[in-house]
Protein backbone atom coordinates (compact mmCIF):
# COMPACT_ATOMS: atom_id res chain seq x y z
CA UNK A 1 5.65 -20.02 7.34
CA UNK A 2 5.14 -20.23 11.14
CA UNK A 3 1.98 -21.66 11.18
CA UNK A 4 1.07 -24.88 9.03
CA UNK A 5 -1.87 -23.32 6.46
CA UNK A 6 -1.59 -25.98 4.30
CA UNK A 7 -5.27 -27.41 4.74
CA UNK A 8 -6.62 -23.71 4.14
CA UNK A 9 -4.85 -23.33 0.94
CA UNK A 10 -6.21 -26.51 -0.33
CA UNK A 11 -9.79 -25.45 0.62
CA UNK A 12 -9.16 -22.16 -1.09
CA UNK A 13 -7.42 -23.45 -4.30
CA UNK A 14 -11.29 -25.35 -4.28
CA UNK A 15 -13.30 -22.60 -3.43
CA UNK A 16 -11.76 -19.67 -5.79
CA UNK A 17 -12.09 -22.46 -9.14
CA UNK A 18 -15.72 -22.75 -7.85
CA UNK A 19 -15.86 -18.64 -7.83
CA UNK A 20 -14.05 -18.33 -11.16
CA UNK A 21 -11.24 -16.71 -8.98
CA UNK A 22 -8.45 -18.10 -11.31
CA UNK A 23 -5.97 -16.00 -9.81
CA UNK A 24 -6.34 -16.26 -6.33
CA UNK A 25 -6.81 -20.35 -7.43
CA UNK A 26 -3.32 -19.75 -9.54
CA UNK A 27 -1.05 -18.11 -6.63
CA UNK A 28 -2.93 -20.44 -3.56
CA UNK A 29 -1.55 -23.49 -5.60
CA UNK A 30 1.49 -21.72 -5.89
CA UNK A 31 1.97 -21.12 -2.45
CA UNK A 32 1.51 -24.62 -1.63
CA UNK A 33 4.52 -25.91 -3.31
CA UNK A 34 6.52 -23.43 -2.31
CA UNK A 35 5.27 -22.26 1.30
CA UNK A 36 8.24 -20.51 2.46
CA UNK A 37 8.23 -17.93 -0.41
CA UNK A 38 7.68 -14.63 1.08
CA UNK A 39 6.67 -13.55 -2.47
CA UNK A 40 4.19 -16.25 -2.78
CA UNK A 41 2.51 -15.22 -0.05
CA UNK A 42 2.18 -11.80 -0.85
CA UNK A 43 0.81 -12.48 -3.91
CA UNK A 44 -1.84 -14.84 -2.66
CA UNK A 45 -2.87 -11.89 0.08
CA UNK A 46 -2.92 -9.65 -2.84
CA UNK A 47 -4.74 -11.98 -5.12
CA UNK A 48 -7.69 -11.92 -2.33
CA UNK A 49 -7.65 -8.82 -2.06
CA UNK A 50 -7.96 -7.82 -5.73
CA UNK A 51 -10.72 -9.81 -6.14
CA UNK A 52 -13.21 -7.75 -3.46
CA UNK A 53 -12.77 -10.63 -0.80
CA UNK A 54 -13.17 -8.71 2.74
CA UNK A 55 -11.40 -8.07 5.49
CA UNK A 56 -12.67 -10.61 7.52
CA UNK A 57 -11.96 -13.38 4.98
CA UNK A 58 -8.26 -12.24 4.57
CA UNK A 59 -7.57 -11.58 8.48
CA UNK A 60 -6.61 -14.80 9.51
CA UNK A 61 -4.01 -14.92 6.30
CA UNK A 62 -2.31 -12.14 7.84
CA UNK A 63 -2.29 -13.67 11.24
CA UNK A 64 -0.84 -16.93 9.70
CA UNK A 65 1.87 -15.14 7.13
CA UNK A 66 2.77 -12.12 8.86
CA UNK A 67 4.52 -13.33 11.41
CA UNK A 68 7.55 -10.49 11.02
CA UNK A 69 5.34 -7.67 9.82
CA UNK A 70 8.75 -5.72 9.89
CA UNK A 71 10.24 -7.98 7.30
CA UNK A 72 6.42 -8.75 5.23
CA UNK A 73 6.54 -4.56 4.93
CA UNK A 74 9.94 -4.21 3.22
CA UNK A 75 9.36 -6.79 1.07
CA UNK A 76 6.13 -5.12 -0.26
CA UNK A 77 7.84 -2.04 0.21
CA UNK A 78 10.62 -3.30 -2.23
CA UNK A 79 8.46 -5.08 -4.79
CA UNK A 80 6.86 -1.31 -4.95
CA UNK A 81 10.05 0.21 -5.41
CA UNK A 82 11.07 -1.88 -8.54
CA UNK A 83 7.56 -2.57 -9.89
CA UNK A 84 5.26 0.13 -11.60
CA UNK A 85 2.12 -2.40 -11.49
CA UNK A 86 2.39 -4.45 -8.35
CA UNK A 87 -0.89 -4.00 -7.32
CA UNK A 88 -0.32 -7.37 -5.08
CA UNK A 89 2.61 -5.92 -2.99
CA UNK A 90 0.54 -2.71 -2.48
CA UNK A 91 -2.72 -4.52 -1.19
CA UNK A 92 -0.75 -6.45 0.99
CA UNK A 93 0.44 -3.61 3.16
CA UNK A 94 -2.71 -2.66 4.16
CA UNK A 95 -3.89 -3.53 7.96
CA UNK A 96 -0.10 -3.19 8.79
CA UNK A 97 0.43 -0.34 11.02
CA UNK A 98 1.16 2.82 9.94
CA UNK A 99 4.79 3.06 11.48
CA UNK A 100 5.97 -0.25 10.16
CA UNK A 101 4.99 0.64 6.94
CA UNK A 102 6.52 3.68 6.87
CA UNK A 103 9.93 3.06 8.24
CA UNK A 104 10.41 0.08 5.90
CA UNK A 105 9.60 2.69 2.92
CA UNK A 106 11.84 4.87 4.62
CA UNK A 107 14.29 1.84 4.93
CA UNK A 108 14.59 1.78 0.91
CA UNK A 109 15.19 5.29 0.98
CA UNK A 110 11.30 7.04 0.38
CA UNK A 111 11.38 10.05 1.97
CA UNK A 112 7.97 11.84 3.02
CA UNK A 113 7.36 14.81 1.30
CA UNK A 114 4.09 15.68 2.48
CA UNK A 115 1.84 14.52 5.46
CA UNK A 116 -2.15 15.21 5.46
CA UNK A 117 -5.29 14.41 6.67
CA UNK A 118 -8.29 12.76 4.76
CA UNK A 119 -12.02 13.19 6.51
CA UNK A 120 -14.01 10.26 6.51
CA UNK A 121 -18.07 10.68 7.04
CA UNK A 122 -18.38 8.61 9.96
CA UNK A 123 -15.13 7.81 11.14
CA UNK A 124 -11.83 9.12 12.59
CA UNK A 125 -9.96 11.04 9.25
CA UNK A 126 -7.08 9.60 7.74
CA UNK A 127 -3.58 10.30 8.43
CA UNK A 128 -1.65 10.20 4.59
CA UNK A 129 2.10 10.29 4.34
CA UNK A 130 3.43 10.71 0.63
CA UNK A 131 6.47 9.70 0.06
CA UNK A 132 9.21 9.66 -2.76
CA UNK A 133 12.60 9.01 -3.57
CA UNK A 134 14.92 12.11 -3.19
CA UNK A 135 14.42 14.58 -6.70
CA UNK A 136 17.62 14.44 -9.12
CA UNK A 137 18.83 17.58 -10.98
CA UNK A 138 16.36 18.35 -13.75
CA UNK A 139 13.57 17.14 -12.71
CA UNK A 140 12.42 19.18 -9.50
CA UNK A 141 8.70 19.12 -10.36
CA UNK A 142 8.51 15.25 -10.23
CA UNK A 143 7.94 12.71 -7.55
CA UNK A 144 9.45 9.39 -8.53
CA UNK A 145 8.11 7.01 -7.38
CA UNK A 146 5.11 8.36 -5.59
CA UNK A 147 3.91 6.23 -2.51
CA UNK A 148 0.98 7.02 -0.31
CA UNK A 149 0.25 5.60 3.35
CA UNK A 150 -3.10 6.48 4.72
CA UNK A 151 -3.49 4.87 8.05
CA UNK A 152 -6.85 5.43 10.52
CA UNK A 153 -5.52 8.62 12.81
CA UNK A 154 -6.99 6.31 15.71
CA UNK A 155 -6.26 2.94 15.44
CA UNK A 156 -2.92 3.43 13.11
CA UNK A 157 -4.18 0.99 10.97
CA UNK A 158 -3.37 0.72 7.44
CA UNK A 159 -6.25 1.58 5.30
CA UNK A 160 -5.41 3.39 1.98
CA UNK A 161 -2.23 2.77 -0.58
CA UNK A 162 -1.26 4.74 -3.69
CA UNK A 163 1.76 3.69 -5.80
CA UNK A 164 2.48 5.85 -8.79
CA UNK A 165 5.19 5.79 -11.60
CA UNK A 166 5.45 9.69 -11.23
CA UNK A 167 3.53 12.58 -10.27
CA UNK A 168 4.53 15.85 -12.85
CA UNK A 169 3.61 18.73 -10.91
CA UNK A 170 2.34 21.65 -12.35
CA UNK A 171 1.94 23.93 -8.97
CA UNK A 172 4.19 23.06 -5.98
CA UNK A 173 5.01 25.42 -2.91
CA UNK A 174 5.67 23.80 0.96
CA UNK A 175 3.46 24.56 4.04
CA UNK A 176 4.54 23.25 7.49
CA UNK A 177 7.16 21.48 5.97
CA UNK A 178 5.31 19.55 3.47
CA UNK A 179 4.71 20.02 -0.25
CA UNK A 180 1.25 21.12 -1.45
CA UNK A 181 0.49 21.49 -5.01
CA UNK A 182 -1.13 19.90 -7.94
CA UNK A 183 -0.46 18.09 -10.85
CA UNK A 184 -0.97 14.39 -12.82
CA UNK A 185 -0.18 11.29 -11.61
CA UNK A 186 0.63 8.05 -13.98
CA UNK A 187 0.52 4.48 -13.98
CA UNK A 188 -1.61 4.71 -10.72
CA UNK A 189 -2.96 2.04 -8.44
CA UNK A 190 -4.60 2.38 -5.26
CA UNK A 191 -5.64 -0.48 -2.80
CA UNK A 192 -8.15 0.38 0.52
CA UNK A 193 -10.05 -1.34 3.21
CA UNK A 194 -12.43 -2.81 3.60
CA UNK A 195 -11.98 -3.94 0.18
CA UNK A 196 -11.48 -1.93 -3.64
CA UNK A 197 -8.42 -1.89 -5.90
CA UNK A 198 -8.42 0.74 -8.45
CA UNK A 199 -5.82 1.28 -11.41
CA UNK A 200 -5.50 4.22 -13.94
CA UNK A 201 -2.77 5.01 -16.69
CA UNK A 202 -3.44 9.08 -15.42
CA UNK A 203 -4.99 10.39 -12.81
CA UNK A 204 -5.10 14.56 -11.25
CA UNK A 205 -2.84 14.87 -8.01
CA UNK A 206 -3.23 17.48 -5.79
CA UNK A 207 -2.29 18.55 -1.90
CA UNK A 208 -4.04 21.47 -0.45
CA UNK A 209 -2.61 23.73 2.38
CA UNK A 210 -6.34 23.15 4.22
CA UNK A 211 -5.56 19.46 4.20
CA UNK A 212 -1.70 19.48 5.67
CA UNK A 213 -1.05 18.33 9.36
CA UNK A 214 1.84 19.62 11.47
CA UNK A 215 4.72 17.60 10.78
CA UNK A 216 4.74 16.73 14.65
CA UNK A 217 2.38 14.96 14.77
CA UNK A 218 3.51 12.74 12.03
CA UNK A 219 4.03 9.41 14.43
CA UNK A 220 6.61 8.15 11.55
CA UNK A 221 9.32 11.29 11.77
């Protein structure tokens, strides 16, 4: 890692036994013996993050570990690929921004699919890119894997994640370019700032027309 954390992992190996944190405690010790490991220190970042610990707390880990966001963000982005329950990889993307994100998903070959806007009550809304690997023959009405990038429309900021096994949809049409439509998602798992991790075996998916954006203005194209 480019900067020496060592003293900070001991102190937090300490502090999440004292909390009951066993697995932040688990992947911090971890991380110590081997400090290089990329995955290592995505799991520790996700570990934190899992456990409610704020954005504050976890900020200067990402100033210490993600020193090449470009090569942190495929690495999640590939973990995410491979894994249906890598809640770890998927918390550990967020704060990134938005376009590095997205062209390492793209990178792995995600395509987006559909690109929206989420309001928020007292902030700027939510830019969301889905994404998912290109449909095969047969199986038209399914996004496999489903990956979602919500990113603050000001800042660009990472701030919402969903990774899904597949999304089975039961409506599906295109407007501007993207898909709208609804469906069921499985194996879900969402991650957001300024803290929450949620998982669900099923969950209802849908994509209105009233909540698509142009596709220009879609920084990530």
């Amino acid at each position: 890692m480019a900067v020496d954390i060592t003293q900070k992992l001991k102190k937090l190996v300490i502090s999440a036994k004292e909390k009951g944190h066993f697995v932040v405690e688990a992947t911090a010790a971890r991380l110590l013996d081997d400090p290089m490991s990329l995955d290592y220190q995505i799991n520790v970042v996700g570990a934190l993050h899992e456990v409610g610990t704020l954005k504050n707390v976890i900020s200067p880990l990402w100033q210490a570990l993600r020193t090449d966001q470009e090569k942190w963000a495929h690495r999640c982005c590939s973990r995410l690929l491979a894994n249906d329950h890598d809640g770890w990889a998927l918390a550990a993307l967020l704060g990134l921004p938005s376009n590095t994100a997205v062209t390492a998903a793209k990178s792995l070959g995600w395509q987006v699919v559909s690109f929206r806007q989420a309001g928020r009550w007292d902030k700027a809304p939510l830019h969301i890119a889905s994404m998912s690997l290109p449909s095969k023959p047969g199986i038209e009405r399914m996004l496999v894997p489903l990956l979602e990038l919500g990113w603050d429309s000001v800042s660009s900021e990472l701030l919402d994640c969903v990774r899904a096994r597949a999304v089975l949809l039961a409506e599906q049409t295109t407007h501007e370019g993207s898909l709208i439509g609804k469906g069921t998602m499985s194996n879900f798992c969402r991650a957001s700032l300024p803290h929450g991790m949620w998982r669900s075996v099923s969950l209802p998916f849908e994509i209105t027309e009233e909540d698509i954006l142009p596709s220009h203005k879609f920084v990530g194209q």
